[in-house]
Protein backbone atom coordinates (compact mmCIF):
# COMPACT_ATOMS: atom_id res chain seq x y z
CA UNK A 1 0.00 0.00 0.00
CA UNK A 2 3.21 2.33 0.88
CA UNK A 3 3.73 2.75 -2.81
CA UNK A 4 0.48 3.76 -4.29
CA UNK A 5 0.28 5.95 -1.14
CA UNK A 6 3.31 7.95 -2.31
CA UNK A 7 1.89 7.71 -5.95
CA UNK A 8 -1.42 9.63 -4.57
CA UNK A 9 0.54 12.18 -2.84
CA UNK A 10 3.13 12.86 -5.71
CA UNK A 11 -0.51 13.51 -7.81
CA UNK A 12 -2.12 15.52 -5.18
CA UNK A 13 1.08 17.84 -4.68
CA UNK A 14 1.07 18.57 -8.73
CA UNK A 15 -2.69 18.75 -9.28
CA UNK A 16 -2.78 21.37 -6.15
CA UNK A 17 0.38 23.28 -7.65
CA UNK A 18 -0.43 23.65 -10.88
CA UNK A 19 -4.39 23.79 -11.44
CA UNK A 20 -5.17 26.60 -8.54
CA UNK A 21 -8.13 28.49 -10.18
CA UNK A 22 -11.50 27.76 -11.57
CA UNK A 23 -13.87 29.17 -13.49
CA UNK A 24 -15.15 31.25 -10.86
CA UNK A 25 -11.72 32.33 -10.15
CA UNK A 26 -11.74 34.02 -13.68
CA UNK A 27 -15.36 35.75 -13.46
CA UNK A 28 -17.50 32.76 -15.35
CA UNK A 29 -20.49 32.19 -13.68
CA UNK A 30 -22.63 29.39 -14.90
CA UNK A 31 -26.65 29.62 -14.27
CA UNK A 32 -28.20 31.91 -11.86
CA UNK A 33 -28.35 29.77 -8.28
CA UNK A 34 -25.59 30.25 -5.30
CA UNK A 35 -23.05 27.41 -4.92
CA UNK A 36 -22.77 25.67 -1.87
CA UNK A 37 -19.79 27.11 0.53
CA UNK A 38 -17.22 24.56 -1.25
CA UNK A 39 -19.16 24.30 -4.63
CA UNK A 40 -18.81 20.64 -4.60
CA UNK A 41 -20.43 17.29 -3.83
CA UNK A 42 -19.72 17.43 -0.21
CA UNK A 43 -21.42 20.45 0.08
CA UNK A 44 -24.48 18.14 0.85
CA UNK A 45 -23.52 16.78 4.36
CA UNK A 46 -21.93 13.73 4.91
CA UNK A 47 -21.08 12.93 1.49
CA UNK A 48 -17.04 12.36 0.95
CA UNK A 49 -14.87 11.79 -1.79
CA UNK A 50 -11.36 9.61 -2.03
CA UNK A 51 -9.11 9.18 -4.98
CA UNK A 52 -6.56 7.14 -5.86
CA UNK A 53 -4.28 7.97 -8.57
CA UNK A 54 -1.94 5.18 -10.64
CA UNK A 55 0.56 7.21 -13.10
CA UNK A 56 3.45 4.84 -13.45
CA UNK A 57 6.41 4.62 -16.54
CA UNK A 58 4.77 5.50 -20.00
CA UNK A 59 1.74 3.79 -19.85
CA UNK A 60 -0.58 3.43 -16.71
CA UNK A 61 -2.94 6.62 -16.20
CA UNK A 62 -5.69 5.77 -14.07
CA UNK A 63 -6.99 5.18 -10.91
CA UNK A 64 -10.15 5.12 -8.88
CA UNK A 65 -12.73 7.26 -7.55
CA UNK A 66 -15.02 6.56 -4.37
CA UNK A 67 -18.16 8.82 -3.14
CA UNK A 68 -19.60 7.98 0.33
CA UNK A 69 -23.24 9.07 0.74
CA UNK A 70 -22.83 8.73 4.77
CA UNK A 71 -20.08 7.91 7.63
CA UNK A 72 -22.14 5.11 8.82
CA UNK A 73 -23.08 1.83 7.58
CA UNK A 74 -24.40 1.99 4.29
CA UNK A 75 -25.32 -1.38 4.00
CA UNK A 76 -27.42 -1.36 7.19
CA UNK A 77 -28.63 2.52 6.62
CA UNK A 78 -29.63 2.44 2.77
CA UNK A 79 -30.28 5.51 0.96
CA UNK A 80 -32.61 6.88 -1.32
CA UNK A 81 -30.81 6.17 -5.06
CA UNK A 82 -32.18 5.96 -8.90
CA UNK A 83 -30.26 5.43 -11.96
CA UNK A 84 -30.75 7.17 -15.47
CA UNK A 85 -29.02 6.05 -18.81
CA UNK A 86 -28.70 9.01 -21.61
CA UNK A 87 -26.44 6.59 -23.76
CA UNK A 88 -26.51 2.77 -22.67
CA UNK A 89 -22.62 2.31 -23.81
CA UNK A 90 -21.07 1.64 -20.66
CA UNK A 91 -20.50 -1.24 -17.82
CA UNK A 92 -21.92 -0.20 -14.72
CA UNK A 93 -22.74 -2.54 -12.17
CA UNK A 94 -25.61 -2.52 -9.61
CA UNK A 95 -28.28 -0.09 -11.97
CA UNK A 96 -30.76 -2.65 -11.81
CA UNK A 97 -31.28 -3.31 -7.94
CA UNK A 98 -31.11 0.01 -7.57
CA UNK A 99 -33.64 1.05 -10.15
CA UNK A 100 -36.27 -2.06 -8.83
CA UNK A 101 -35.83 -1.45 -4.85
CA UNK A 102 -34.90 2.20 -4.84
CA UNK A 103 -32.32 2.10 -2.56
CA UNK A 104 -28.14 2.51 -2.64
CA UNK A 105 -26.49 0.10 -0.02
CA UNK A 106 -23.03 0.65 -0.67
CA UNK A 107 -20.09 3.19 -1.91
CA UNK A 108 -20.05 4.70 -5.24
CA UNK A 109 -17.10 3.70 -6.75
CA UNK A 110 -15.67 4.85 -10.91
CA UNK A 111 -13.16 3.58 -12.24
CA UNK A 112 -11.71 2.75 -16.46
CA UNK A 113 -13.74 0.14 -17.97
CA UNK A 114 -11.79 -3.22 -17.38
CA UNK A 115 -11.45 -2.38 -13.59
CA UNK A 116 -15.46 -2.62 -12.93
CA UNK A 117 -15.10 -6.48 -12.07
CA UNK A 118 -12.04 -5.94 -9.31
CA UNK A 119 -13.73 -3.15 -8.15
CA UNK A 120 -17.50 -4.51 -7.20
CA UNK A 121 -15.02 -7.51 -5.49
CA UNK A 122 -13.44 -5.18 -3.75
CA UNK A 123 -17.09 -3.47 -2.58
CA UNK A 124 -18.62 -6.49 -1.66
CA UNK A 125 -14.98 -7.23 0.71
CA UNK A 126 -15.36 -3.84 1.99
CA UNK A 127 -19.10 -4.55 3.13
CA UNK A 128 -18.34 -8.09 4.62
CA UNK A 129 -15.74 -6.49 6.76
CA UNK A 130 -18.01 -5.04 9.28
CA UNK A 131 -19.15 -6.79 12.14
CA UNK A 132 -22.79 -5.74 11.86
CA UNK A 133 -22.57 -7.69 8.59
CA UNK A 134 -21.26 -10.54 9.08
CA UNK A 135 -24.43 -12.73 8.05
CA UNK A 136 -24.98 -10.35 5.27
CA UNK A 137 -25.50 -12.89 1.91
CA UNK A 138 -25.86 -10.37 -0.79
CA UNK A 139 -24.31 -7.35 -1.95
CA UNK A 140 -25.55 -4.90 -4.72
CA UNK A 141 -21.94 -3.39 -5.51
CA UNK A 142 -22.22 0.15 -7.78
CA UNK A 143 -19.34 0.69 -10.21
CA UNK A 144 -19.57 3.39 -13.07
CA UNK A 145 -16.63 3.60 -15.76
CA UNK A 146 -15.30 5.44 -18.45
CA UNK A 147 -12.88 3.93 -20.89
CA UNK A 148 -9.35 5.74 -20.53
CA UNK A 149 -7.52 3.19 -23.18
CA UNK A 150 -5.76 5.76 -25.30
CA UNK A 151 -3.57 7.00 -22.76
CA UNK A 152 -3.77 3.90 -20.29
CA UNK A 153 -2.58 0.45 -20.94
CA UNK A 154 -6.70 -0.23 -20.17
CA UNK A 155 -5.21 -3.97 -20.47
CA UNK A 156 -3.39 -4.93 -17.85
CA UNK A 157 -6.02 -4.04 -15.47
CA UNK A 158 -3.72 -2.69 -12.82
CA UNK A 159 -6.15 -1.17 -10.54
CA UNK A 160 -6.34 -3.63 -7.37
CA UNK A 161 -9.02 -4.03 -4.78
CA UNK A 162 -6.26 -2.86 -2.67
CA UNK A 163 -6.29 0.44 -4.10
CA UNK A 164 -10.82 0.54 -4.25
CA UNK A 165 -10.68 -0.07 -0.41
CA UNK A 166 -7.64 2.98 -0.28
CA UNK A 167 -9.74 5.50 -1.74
CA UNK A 168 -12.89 4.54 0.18
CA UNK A 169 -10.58 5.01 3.62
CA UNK A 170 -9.18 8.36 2.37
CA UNK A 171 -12.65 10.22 1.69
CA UNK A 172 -13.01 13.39 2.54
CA UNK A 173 -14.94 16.27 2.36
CA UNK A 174 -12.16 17.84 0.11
CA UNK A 175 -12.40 17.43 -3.56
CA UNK A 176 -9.41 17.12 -6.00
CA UNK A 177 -10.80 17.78 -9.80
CA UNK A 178 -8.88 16.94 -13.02
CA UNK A 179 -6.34 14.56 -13.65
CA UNK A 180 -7.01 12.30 -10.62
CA UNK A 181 -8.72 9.15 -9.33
CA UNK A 182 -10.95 7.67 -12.12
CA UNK A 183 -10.44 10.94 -13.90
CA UNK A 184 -6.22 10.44 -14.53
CA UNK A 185 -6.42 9.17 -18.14
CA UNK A 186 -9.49 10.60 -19.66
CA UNK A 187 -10.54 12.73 -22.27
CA UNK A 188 -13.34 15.15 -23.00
CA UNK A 189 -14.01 17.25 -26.22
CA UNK A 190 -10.50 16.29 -27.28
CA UNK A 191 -8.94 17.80 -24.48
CA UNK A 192 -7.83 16.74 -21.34
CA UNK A 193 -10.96 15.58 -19.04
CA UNK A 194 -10.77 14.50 -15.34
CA UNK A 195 -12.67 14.99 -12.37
CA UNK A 196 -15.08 17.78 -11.90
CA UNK A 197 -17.63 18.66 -8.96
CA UNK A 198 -19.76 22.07 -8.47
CA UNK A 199 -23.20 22.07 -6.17
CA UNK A 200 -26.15 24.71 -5.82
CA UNK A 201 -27.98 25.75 -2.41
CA UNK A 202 -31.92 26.66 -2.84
CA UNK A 203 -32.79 29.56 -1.59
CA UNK A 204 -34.72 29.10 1.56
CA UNK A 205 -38.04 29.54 0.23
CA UNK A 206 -37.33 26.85 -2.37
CA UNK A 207 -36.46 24.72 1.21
CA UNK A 208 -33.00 25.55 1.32
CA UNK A 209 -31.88 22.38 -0.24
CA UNK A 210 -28.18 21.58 -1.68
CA UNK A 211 -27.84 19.76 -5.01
CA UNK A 212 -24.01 18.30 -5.44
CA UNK A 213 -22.96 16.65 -8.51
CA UNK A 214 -19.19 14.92 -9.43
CA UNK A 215 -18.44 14.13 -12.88
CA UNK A 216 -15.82 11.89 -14.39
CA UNK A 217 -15.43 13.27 -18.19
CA UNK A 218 -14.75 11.07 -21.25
CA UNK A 219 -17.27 12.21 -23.99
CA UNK A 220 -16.92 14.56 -27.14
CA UNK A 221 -18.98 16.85 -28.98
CA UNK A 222 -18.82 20.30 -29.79
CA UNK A 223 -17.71 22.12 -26.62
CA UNK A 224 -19.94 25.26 -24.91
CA UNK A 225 -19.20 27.19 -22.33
CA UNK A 226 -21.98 29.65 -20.98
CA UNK A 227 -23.55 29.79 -24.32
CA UNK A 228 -20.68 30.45 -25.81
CA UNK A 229 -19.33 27.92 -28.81
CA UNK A 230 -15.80 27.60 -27.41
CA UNK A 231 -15.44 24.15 -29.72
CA UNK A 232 -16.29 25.91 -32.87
CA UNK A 233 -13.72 29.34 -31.62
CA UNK A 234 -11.13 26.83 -31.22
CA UNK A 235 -11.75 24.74 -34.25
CA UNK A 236 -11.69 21.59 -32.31
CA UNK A 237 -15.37 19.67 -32.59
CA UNK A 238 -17.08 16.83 -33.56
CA UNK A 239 -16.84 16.10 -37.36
CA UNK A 240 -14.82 18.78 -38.15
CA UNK A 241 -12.58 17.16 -41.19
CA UNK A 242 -14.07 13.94 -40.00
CA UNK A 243 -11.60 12.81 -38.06
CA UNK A 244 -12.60 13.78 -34.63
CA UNK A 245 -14.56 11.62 -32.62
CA UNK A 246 -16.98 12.04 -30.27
CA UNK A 247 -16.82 8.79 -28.48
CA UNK A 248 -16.37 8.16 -24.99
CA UNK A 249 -18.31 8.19 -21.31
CA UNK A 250 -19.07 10.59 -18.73
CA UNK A 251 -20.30 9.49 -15.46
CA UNK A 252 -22.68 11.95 -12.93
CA UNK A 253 -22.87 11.70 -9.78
CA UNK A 254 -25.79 13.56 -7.38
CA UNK A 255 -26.61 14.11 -4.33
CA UNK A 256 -29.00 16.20 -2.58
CA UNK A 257 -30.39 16.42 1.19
CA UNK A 258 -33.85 17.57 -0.08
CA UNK A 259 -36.15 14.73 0.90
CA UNK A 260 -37.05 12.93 -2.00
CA UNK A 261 -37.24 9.01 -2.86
CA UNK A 262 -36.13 6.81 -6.11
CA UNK A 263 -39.27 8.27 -8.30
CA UNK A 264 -38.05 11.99 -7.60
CA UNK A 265 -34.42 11.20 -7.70
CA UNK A 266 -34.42 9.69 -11.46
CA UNK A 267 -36.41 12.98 -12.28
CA UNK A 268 -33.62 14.36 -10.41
CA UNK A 269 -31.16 12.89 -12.66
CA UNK A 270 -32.79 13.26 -15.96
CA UNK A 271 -32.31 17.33 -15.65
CA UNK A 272 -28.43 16.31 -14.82
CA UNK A 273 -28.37 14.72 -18.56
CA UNK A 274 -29.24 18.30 -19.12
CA UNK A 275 -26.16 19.82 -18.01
CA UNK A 276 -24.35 17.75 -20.08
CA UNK A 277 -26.04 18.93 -23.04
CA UNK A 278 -25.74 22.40 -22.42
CA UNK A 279 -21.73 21.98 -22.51
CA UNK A 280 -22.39 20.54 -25.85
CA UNK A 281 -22.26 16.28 -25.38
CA UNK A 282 -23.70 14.66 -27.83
CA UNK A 283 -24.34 11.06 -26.15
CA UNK A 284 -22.59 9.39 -29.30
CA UNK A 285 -23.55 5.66 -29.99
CA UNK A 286 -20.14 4.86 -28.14
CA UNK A 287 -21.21 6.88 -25.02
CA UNK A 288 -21.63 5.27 -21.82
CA UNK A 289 -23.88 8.45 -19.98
CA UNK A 290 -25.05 7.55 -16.53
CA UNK A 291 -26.49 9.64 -13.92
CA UNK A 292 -26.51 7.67 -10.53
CA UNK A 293 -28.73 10.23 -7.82
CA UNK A 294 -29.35 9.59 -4.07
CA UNK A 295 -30.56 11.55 -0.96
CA UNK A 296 -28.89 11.61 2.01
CA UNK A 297 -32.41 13.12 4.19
CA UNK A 298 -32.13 10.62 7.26
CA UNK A 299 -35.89 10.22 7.74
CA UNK A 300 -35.68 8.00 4.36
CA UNK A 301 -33.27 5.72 4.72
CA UNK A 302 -34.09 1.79 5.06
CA UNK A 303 -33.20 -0.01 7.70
CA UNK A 304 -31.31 -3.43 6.49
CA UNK A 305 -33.86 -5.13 8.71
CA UNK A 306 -36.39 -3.98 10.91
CA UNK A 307 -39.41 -6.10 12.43
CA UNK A 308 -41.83 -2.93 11.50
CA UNK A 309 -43.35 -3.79 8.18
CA UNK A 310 -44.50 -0.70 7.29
CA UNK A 311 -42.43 2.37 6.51
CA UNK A 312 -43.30 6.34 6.71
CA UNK A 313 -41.89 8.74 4.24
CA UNK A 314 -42.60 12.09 4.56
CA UNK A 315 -41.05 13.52 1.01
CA UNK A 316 -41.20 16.68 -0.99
CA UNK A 317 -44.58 17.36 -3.12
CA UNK A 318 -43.98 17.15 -6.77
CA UNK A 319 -44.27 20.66 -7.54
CA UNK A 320 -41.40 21.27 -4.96
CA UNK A 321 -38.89 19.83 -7.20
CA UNK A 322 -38.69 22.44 -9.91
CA UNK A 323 -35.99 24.47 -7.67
CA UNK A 324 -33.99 21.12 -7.82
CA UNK A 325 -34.29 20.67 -11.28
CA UNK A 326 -32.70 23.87 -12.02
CA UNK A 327 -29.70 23.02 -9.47
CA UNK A 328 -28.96 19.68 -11.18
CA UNK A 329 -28.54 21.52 -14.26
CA UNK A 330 -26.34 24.69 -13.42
CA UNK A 331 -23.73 21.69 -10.83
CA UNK A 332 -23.96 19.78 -13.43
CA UNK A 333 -23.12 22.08 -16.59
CA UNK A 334 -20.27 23.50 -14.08
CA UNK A 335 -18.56 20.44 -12.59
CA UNK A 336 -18.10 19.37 -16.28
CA UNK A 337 -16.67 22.52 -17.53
CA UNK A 338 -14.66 22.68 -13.73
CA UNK A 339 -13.05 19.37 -15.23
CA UNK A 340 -11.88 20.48 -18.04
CA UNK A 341 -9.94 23.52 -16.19
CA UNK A 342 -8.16 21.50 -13.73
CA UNK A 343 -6.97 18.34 -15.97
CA UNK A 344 -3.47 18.91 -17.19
CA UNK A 345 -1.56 18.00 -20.19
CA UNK A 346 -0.88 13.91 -20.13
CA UNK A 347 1.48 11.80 -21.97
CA UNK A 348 0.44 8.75 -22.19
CA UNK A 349 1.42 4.75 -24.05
CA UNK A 350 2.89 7.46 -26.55
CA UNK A 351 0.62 9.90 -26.73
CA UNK A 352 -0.37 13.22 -25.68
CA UNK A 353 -3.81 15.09 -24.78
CA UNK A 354 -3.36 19.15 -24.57
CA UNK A 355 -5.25 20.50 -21.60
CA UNK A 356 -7.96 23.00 -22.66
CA UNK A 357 -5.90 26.35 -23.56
CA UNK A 358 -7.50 28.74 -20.82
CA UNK A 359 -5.92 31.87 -21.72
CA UNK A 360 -7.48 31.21 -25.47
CA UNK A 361 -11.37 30.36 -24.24
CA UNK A 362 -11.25 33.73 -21.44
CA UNK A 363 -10.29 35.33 -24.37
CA UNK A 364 -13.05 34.27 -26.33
CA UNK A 365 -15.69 34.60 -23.04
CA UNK A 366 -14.26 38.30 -23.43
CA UNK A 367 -15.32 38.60 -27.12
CA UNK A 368 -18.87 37.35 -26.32
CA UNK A 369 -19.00 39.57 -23.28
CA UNK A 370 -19.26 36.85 -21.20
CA UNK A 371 -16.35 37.86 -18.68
CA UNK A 372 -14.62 41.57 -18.31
């Protein structure tokens, strides 16, 4: 474990030195609702986030990415979850438990494509290791991917169990974006993609509510930012000469602490696949597009087992959910475009994926009046 410890930190230190602003940080401001105080995921309480990065020799980029809805035991305190496909290209594991009981009982975990298998192993071994679940019989272990082949040897499979169970232990509420975790070797509109999170908070006659979203970004298209055609300014886009392709997977994330169940929540994620299409994704035919979305409200979580039959939910109305619409929208639109300004050039099996040039698109945001 030493190793891939030092691995992570060697990652951490140059994503923190050299990707230090965001959008925000330059004057773009996506939608029209506040962000939450971190604008992130774990701006909806509880929720944590742990990465593991692999970048080793020429040709491993990629690594692992685990979301905690709760410090407890998930297993035994279920959560509110539903599942939405926008493209049905991709490998994730658990959507249809989820989907038919409504509930999330473990980890979320992404990872690259070949990994999903080791990683619902190492899930299930992370569940069994509690006492309280020790005659526990069945586990319904959530993977998402994204396929990060062309600059990761996606072959050799080199992402352990070891390291799945390292970057459930470090979650935290602190957030690394771009070129980490399940984000190292990925690529979005033909630039570098990653990791990207952003939230909204409701104001408090909408209830107050927070809406988090994390996004792991592998997917093409022709690239918008605000509005603004930033793929067409750059002349890098889907089709153009034929030759680019628009291929790939992005994986959403959301969480929320407004009170809502499974029927609400895939609602809830069908305005994330939204977001997506506002930065200009086209879910190509070799898109894998999931949006996996849970609530963390306490008074609707399931017992593993409980001798009361019945079970109360008090949840928000229907015509309360409009406010959270919006917010899955705006965190989701932003944590894609915040992944694109943290990842970092990458080399990779002989290759090499430019970051997206920032100094180029605030110029263009300045053209469009967009930014000062």
């Amino acid at each position: 474990m030493s190793k891939y410890f030092l691995l992570f930190f060697i990652c951490f230190y140059q994503f923190v030195q050299g990707q230090d602003k965001r959008p925000r940080d330059y004057g773009i401001t996506i939608g029209v609702l506040p962000t939450g105080s971190t604008n992130s995921i774990t701006d909806v309480q509880g929720v944590t986030v742990g990465h593991i990065t692999l970048i080793k020799g020429d040709n491993i980029r990629t690594g692992v990415t685990a979301i905690l809805p709760h410090q407890g035991n998930i297993f035994q305190q279920k959560v509110p979850a539903a599942m939405y496909i926008g493209n049905g290209f991709g490998k994730l594991t658990g959507i249809s438990q989820v989907n038919e009981l409504g509930y999330l009982e473990t980890p979320i975990i992404l990872t690259n494509t070949l990994s999903v298998p080791t990683a619902s192993n190492a899930i299930i071994s992370y569940t069994l290791l509690s006492k309280e679940n020790e005659n526990v019989r069945s586990v319904n272990p959530v993977v998402g991917e994204t396929n990060d082949g062309y600059l990761n040897d996606i072959q050799g499979r080199h992402v352990s169990e070891e390291n799945v169970l390292s970057a459930i232990a470090n979650a935290s509420s602190m957030v690394q974006e771009g070129n980490v975790g399940a984000g190292t070797g990925t690529i979005c509109f033909g630039f570098k993609g990653g990791i990207g999170t952003a939230s909204r908070k409701l104001p408090e006659g909408s209830g107050g509510f927070t809406v988090g979203v994390l996004v792991q970004t592998n997917f093409g298209g022709v690239l918008q930012l605000d509005g603004v055609p930033i793929g067409e300014e750059l002349g890098k886009y889907y089709l153009k000469d034929q030759i680019e392709s628009a291929d790939g997977s992005c994986m959403i994330v959301l969480a929320t602490d407004a009170p809502v169940t499974s029927r609400n929540l895939k609602r809830l994620a069908k305005r994330a696949f939204l977001g997506l299409a506002k930065t200009g994704g086209i879910a190509s035919n070799g898109s894998g597009d999931y949006i996996i979305a849970f609530s963390t409200a306490e008074g609707l979580r399931e017992d593993y087992y409980s001798e009361d039959p019945m079970i109360e939910n008090k949840e928000l109305r229907n015509d309360r959910m409009s406010p959270l619409f919006l917010a899955a929208i705006e965190a989701t639109e932003e944590a894609i475009i915040n992944s694109l300004f943290a990842a970092e050039t990458m080399m990779g099996q002989g290759r090499t994926i430019d970051e997206l040039p920032v100094q180029d698109v605030l110029e263009i945001l300045k053209k469009y009046n967009r930014i000062d």
